[in-house]
Protein backbone atom coordinates (compact mmCIF):
# COMPACT_ATOMS: atom_id res chain seq x y z
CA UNK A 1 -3.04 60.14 -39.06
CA UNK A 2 -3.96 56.39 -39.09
CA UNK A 3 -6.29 55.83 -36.05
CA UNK A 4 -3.79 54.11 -33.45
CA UNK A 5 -4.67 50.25 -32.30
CA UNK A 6 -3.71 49.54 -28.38
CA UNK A 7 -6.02 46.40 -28.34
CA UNK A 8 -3.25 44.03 -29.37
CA UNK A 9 -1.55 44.29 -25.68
CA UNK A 10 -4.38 42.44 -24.25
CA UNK A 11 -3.84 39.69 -27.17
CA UNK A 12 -0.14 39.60 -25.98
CA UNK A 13 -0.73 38.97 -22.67
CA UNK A 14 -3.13 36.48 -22.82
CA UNK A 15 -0.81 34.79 -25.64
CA UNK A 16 2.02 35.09 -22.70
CA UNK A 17 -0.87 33.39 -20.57
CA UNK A 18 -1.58 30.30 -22.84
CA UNK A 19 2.33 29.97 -23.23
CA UNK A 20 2.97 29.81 -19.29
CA UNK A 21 0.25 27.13 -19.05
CA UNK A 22 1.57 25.25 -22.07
CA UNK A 23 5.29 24.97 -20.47
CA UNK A 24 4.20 23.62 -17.07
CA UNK A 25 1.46 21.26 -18.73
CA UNK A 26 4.30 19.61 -20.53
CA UNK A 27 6.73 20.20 -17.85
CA UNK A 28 4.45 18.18 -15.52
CA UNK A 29 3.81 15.68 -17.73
CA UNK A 30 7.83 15.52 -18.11
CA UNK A 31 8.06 14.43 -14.03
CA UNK A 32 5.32 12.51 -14.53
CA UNK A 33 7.24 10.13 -17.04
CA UNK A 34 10.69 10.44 -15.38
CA UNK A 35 9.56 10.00 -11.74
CA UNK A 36 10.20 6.88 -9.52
CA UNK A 37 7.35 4.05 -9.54
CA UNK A 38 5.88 6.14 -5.82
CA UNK A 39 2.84 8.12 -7.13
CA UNK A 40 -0.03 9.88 -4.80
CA UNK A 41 -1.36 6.01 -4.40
CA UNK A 42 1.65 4.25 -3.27
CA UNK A 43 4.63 2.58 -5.39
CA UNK A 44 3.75 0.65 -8.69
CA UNK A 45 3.41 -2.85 -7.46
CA UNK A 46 7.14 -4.84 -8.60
CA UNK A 47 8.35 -1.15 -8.62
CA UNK A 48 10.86 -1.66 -6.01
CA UNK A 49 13.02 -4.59 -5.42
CA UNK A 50 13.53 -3.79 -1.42
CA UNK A 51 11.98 -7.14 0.14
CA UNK A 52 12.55 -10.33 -1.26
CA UNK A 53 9.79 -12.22 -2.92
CA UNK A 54 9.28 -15.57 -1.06
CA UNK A 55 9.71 -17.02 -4.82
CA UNK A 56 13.24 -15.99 -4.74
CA UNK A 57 14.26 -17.64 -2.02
CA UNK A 58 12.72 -21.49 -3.04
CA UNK A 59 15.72 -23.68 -3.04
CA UNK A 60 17.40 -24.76 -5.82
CA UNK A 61 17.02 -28.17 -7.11
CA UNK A 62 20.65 -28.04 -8.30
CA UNK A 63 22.02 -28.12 -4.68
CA UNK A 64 24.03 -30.56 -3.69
CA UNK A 65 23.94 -31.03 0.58
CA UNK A 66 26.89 -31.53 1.77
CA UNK A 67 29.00 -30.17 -0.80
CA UNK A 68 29.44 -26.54 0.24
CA UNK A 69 29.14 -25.54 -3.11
CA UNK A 70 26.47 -25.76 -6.34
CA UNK A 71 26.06 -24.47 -9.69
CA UNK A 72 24.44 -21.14 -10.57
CA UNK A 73 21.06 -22.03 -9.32
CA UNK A 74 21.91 -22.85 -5.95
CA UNK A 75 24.15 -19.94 -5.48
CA UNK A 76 21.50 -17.37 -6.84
CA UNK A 77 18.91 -19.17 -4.13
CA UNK A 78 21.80 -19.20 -1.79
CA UNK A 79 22.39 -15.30 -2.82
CA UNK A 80 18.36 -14.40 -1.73
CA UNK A 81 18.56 -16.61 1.38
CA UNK A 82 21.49 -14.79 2.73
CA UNK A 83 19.42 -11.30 1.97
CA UNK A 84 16.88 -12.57 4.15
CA UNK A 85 18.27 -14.17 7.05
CA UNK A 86 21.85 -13.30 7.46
CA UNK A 87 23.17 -10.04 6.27
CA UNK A 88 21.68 -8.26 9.37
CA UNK A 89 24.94 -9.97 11.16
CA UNK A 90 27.37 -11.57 9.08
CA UNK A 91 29.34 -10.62 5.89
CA UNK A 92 31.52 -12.75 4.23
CA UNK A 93 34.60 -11.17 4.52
CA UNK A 94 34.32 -8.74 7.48
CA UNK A 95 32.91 -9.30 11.24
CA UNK A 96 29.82 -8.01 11.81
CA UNK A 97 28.16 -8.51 14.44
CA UNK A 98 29.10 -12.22 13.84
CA UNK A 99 32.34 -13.81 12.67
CA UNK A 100 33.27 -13.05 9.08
CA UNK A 101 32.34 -16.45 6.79
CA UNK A 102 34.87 -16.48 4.05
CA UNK A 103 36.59 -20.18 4.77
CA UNK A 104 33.27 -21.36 6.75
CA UNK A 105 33.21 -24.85 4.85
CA UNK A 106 37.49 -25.53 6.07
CA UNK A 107 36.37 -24.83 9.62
CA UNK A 108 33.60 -26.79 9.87
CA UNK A 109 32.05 -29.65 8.17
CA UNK A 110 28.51 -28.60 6.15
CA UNK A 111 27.16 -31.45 8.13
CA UNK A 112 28.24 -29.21 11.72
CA UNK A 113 26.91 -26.35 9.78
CA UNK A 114 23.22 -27.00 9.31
CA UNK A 115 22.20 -27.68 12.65
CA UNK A 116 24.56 -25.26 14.15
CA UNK A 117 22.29 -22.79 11.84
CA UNK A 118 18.85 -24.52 12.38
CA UNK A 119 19.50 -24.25 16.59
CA UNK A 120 22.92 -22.84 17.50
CA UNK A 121 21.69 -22.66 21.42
CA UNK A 122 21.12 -26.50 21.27
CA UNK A 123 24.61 -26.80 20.01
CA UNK A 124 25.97 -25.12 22.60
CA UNK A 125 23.88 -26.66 25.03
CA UNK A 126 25.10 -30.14 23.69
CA UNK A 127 28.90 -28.99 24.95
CA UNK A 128 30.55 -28.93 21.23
CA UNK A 129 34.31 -27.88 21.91
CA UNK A 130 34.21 -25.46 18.67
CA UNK A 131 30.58 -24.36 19.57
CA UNK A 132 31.39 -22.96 22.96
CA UNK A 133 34.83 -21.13 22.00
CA UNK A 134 32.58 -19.48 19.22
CA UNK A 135 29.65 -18.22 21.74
CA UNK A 136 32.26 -17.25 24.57
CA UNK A 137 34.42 -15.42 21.78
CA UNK A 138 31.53 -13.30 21.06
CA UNK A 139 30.40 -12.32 24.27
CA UNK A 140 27.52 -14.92 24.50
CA UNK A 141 25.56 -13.44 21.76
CA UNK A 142 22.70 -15.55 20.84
CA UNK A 143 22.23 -16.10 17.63
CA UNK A 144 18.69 -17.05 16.40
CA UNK A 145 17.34 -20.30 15.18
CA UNK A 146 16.04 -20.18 11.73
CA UNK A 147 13.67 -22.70 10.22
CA UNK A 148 15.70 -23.74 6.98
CA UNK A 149 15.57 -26.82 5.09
CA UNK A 150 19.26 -28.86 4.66
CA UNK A 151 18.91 -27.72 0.90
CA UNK A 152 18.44 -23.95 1.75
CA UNK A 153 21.49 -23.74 4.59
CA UNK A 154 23.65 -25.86 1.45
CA UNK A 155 22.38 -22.95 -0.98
CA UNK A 156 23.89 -20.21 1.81
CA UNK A 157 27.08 -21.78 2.11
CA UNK A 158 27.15 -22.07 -1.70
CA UNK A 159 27.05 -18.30 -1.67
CA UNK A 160 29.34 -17.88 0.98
CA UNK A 161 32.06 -19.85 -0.89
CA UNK A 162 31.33 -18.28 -3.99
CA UNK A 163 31.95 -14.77 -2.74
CA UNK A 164 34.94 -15.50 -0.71
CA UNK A 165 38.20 -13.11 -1.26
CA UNK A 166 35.44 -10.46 -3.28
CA UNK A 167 36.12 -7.51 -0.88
CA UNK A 168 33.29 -5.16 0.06
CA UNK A 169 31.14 -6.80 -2.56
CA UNK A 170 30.28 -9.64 -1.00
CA UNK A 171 28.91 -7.80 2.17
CA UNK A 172 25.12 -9.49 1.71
CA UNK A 173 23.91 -6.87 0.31
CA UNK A 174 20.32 -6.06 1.53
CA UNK A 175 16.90 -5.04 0.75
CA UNK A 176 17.77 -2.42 -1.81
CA UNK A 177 20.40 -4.53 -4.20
CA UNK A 178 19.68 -6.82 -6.98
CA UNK A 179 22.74 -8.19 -8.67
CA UNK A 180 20.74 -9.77 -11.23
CA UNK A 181 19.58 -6.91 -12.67
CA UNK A 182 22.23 -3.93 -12.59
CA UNK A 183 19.96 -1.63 -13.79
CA UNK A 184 17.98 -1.66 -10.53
CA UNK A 185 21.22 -2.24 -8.66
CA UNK A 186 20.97 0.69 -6.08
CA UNK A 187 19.94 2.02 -2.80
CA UNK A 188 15.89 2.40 -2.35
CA UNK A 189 14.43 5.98 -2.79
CA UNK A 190 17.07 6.80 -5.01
CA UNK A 191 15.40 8.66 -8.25
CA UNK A 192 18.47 8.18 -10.60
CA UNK A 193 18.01 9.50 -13.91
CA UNK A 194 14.61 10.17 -13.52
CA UNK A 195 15.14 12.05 -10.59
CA UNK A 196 17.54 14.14 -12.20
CA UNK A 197 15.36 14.67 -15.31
CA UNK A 198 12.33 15.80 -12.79
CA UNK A 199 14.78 18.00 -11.03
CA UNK A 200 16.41 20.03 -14.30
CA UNK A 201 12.64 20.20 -15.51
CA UNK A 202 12.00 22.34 -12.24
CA UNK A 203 14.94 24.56 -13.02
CA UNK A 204 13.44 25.41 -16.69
CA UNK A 205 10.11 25.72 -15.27
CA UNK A 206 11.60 28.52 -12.87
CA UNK A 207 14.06 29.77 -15.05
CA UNK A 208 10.62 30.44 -17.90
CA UNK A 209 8.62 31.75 -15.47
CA UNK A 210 10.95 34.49 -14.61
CA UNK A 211 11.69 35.14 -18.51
CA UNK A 212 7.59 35.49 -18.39
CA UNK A 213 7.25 37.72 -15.80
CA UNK A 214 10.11 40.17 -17.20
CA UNK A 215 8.55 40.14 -20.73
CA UNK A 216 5.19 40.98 -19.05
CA UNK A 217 6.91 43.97 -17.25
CA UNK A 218 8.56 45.20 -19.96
CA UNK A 219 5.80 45.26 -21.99
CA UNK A 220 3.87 47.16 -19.44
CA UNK A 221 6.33 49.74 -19.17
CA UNK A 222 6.76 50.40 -22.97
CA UNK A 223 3.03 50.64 -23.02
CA UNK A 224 2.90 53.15 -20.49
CA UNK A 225 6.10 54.94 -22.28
CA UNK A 226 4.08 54.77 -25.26
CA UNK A 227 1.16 56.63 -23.93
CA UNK A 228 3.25 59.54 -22.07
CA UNK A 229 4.32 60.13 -25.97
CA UNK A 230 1.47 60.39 -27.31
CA UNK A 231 -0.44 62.22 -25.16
CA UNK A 232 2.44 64.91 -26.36
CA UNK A 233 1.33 65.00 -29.86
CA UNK A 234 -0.88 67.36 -31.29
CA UNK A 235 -2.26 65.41 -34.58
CA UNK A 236 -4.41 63.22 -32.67
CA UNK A 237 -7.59 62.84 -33.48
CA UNK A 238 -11.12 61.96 -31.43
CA UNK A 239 -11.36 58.42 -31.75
CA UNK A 240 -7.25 58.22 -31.09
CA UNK A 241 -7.74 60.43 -27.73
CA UNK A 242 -11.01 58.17 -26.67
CA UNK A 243 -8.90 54.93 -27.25
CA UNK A 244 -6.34 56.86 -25.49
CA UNK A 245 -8.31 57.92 -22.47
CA UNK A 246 -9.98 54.69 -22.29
CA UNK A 247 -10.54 53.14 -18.43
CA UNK A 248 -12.06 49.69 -17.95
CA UNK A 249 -14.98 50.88 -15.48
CA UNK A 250 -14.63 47.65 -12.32
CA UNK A 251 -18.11 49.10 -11.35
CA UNK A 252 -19.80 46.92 -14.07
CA UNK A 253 -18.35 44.07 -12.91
CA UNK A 254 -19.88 43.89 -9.31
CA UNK A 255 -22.77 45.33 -10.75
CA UNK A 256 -23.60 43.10 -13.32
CA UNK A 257 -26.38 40.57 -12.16
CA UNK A 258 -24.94 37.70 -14.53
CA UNK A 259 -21.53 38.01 -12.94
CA UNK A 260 -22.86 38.13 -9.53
CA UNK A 261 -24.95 34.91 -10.15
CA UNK A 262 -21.87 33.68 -11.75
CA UNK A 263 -19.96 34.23 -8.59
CA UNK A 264 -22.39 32.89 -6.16
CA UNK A 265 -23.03 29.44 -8.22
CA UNK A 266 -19.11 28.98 -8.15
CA UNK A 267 -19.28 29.80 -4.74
CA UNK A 268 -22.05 27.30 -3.89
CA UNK A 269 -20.16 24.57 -5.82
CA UNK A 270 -16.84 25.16 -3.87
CA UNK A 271 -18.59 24.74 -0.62
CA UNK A 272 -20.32 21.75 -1.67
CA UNK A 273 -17.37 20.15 -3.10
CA UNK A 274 -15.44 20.78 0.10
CA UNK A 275 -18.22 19.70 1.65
CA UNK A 276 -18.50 16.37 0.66
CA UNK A 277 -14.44 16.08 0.89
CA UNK A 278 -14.60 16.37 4.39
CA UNK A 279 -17.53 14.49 5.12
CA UNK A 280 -15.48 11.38 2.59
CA UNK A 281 -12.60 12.15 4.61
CA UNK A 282 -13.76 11.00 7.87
CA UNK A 283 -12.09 8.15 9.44
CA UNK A 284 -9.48 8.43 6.62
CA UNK A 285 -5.88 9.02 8.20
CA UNK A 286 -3.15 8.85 5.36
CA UNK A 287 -0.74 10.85 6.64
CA UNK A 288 -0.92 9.83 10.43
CA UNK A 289 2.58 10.15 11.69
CA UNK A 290 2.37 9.47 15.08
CA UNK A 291 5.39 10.02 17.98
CA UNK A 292 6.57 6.37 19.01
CA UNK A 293 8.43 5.50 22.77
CA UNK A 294 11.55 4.75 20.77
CA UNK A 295 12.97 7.08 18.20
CA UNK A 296 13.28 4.08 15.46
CA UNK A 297 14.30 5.13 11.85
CA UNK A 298 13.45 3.29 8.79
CA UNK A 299 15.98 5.35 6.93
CA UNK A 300 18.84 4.08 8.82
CA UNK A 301 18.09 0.61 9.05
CA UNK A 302 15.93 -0.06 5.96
CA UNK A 303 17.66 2.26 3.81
CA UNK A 304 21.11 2.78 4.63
CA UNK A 305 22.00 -0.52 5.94
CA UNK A 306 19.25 -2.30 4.04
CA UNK A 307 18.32 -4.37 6.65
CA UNK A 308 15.29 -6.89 5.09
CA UNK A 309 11.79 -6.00 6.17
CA UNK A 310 11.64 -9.91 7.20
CA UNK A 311 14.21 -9.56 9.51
CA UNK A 312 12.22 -7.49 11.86
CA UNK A 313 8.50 -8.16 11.08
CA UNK A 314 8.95 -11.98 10.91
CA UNK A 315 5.27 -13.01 9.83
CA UNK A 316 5.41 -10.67 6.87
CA UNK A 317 5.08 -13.82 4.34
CA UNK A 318 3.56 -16.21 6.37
CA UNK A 319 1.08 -14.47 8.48
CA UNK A 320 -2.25 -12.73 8.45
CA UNK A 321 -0.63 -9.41 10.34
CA UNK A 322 3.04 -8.67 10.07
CA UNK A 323 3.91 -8.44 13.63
CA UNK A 324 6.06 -5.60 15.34
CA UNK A 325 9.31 -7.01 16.49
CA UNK A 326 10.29 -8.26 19.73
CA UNK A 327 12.53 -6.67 21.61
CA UNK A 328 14.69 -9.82 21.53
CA UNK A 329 14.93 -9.12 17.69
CA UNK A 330 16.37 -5.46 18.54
CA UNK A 331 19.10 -7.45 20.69
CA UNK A 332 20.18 -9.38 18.23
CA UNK A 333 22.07 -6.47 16.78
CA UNK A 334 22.23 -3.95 19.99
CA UNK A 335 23.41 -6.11 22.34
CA UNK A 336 26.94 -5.03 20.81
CA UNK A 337 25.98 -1.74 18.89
CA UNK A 338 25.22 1.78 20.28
CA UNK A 339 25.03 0.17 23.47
CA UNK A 340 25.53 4.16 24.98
CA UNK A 341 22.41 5.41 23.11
CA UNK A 342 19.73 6.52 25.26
CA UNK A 343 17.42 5.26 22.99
CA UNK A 344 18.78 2.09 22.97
CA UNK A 345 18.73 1.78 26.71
CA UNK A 346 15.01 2.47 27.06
CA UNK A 347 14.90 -1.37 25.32
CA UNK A 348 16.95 -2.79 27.91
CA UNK A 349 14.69 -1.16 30.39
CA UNK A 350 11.80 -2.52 28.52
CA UNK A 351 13.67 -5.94 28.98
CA UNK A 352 14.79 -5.55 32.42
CA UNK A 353 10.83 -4.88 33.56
CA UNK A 354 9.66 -7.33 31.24
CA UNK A 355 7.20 -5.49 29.80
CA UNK A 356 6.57 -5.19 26.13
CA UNK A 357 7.77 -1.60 24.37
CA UNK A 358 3.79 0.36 23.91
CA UNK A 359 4.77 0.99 19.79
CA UNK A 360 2.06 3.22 18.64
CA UNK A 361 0.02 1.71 15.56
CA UNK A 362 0.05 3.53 12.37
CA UNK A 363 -1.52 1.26 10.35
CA UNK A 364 -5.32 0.34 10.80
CA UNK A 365 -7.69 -1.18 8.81
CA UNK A 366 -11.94 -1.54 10.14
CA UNK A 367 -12.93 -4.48 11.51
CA UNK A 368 -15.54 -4.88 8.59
CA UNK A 369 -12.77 -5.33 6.22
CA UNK A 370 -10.74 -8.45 6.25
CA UNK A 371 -7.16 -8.40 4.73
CA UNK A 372 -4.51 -11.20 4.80
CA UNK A 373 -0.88 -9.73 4.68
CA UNK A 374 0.83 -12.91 3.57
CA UNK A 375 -1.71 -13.81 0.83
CA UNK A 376 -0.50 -10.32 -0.80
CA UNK A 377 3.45 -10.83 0.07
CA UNK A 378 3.63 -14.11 -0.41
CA UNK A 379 1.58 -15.21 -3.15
CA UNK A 380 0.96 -12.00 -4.86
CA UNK A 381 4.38 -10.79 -4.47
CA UNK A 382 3.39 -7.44 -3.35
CA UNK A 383 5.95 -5.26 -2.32
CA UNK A 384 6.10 -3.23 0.71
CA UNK A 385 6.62 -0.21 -0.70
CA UNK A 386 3.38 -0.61 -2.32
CA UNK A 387 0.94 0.34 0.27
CA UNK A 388 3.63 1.34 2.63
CA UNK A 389 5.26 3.87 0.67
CA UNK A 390 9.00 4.57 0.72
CA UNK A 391 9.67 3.32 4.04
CA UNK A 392 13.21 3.60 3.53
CA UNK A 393 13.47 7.22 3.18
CA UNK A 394 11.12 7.49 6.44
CA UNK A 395 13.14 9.03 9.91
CA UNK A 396 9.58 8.46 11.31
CA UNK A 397 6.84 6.29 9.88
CA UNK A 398 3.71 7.82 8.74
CA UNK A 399 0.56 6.46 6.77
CA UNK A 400 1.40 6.75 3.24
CA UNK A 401 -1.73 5.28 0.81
CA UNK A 402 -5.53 6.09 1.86
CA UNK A 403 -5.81 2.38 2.59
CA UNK A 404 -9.42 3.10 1.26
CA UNK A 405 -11.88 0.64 0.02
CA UNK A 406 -11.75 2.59 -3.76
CA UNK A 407 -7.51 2.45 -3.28
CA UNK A 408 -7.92 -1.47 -2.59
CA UNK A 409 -10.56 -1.98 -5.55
CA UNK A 410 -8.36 0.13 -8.18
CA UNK A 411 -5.29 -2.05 -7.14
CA UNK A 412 -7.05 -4.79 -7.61
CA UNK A 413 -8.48 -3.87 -11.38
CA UNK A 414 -4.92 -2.81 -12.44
CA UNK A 415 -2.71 -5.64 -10.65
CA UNK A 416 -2.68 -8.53 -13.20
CA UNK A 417 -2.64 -12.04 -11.16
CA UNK A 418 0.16 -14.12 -11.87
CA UNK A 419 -0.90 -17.71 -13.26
CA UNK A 420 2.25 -18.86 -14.49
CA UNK A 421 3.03 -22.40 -13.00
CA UNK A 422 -0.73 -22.99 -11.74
CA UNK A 423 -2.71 -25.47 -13.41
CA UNK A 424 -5.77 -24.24 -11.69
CA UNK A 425 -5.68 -21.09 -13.36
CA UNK A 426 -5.73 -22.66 -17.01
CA UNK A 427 -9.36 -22.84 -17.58
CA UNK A 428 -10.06 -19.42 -16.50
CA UNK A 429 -7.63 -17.96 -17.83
CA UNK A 430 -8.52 -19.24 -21.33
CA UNK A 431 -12.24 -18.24 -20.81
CA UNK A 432 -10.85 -14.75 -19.59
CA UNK A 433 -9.13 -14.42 -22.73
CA UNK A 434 -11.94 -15.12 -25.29
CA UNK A 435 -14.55 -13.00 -23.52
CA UNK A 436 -12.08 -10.10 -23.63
CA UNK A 437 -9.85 -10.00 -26.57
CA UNK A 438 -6.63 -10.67 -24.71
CA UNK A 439 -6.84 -7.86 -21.83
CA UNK A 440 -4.46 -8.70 -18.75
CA UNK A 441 -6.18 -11.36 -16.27
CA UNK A 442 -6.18 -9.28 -13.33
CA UNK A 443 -7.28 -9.70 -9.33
CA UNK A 444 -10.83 -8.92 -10.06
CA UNK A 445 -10.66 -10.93 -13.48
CA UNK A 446 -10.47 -13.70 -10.43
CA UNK A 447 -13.47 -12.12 -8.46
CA UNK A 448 -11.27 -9.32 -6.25
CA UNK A 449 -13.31 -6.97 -6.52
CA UNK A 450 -16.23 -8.92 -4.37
CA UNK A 451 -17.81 -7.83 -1.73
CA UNK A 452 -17.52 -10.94 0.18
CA UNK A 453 -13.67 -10.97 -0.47
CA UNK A 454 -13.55 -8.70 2.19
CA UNK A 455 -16.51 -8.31 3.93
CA UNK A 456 -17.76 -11.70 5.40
């Protein structure tokens, strides 16, 4: 009889092996492509469209004042300025939290309208017949004064005629909508497609990992089956009875000086590598979710009713910190909603003691480091999403990115600057591109990566 081969299991399972690592290689790689623009270090900068570049919300030159109404321009600037400063309280069609604005320009005159927007308390205070019915009618509720050129407020009302008699759809919108570009047109955090695509890929990866598993315990109980029958027969011979017989003998293994050298050199590495983790990760606190006095959730009013990060933190373009709201901001909206909540009363408390509400920081960058929040919102067009993660999905804050010095420098090499518009950039931007063939001008094409950018 032919001598009788069993090293071709081995081959099998390590074949069965390669195979398992092949399908969740390319199954990773799969999410990879179809995932949203939020990777390990933060969201793609112009991934997201929740928070409203200050560029969108420019005026239009095509506004006329005092008109009520405008051509497309206007009402698109109109559109972004409503985002920003109005949806939090108004729709067109419904009441809010303030009157409903469909038929605004027949019940008052545009020239009423702007400073009734610019300082509605001074209005009131000036005894305007139409003015006081309107405060009394809604319970005294403040509204706030915004800083808005005549040509802005005209671009509003624009809107606001525009969308009158369009139902639910001309609600405002908010931070997660952009109705000129339907393909991004929904809520923030949402995966769409992609998400779907990641999600089926984790159902094949499961469902071939079972498959695997079942192939490799079949085959280890025909082997064994296998064996049993021919230890029955009597026409073996020697060599087929050795391979037979065989054991792997473990005692070599822990015996064997160049595996135990092996062992303790991966060993050594492991600890060292840890090692100098930990030591790297001192100081560092991405993840920091810390309990705050008030049980605030991002999810419900950034994501759900896609309130504008402006709204609240009203320095976010303009400022070097984005300040945490007043609680005067919180009224705005609470002075008429959830007034029951036990939450919400610990603000009027906070009011009624006159005492500011003790938020706990998440956020904290050294001292050594400087960092300007409006020069990356405003003129970089940074979203928030970018370093903040998505703070939309978020019941309770935490820190998202590293906010490392090796995060800041990588955004910086792969963020290219935007030059369109500004004459100052020409020159460089022409040297940039003959010294190197055409690649992207980027933040530290422009010096961003200097030390004395942020440390000065």
């Amino acid at each position: 009889m032919n001598s009788i081969r069993f090293r071709s299991i081995p081959h099998l399972f390590l074949a069965l092996f390669l195979t398992f690592a092949a399908v969740e290689t390319s199954s990773a790689q799969g999410e990879v492509g179809a995932a949203p623009a939020v990777s390990k270090d933060g969201v793609t900068p112009g991934s997201s469209n929740a928070g409203t570049p200050a560029a969108a919300v420019a005026p239009a030159a095509g506004a006329a004042p005092g008109t009520g109404g405008g051509d497309a321009a206007a009402i698109a600037a109109g559109d972004a300025l409503f985002k920003n400063n109005c949806a939090q309280c108004h729709a067109v069609n419904d009441v809010v939290v303030g009157p409903a604005l469909a038929g605004i320009t027949k019940r008052r005159p545009i020239s009423w309208l702007i400073p009734w927007i610019k300082n509605s308390s001074k209005v009131v205070a000036s005894g305007d017949d139409y003015a006081v019915k309107l405060f009394n009618q809604y319970q005294k509720q403040q509204m706030p004064s915004f800083q808005l050129s005549d040509q802005e407020i005209t671009s509003i009302v624009a809107w606001v005629t525009s969308q009158e008699g369009s139902g639910a759809s001309a609600t405002g919108g908010g931070a997660g909508t952009n109705k000129d570009n339907p393909a991004t047109d929904t809520k923030l955090g949402e995966g769409g497609e992609g998400a779907g695509a990641g999600q089926y890929a984790d159902i094949l990866l499961i469902v071939l990992v079972v498959v695997l598993i079942v192939l490799v315990v079949t085959l280890v109980i025909i082997a064994n089956i296998m064996k049993d029958v021919l230890r029955g027969r009597k026409d073996l011979d020697g060599r087929d009875v050795e391979i037979l017989e065989q054991r792997f003998d473990w005692s070599k293994l822990y015996k064997s000086s160049a595996i135990r050298i092996g062992a303790g050199v991966v060993f050594t590495l492991v600890l060292l590598y840890e090692s100098v983790q930990g030591a790297m990760g001192i100081g560092l606190m991405q993840g920091y979710q810390p309990t705050q006095p008030i049980a605030f959730s991002h999810k419900l009013h950034a994501g759900e009713h896609q309130i504008n990060c402006a709204y609240c933190h009203t320095s976010v373009y303009k400022s070097k910190s984005a300040n945490i709201p007043s609680a005067n901001i919180c009224m705005n909206c609470h002075s008429q909603i959830k007034t029951e909540s036990q939450e919400i009363k610990k603000i009027y408390r906070a009011i009624e003691r006159k005492q500011p509400i003790q938020w706990v920081r998440v956020h904290n960058l050294p001292d050594l480091a400087y960092f300007n929040h409006s020069q990356h919102t405003q003129v970089g067009g940074i979203q928030c999403q970018t370093c903040h993660g998505p703070i939309q999905n978020m019941e309770v804050v935490y820190q998202y990115s590293p906010l490392t010095m090796g995060w800041c420098i990588n955004c910086h090499r792969e963020t290219p600057l935007n030059t369109k518009g500004n004459a100052y950039y020409n020159n460089l931007v022409k040297l940039h591109d003959q010294a190197n063939g055409g690649a992207p001008f980027t933040v530290s094409s422009n010096g961003g990566t200097e030390c004395s950018k942020c440390h000065y």
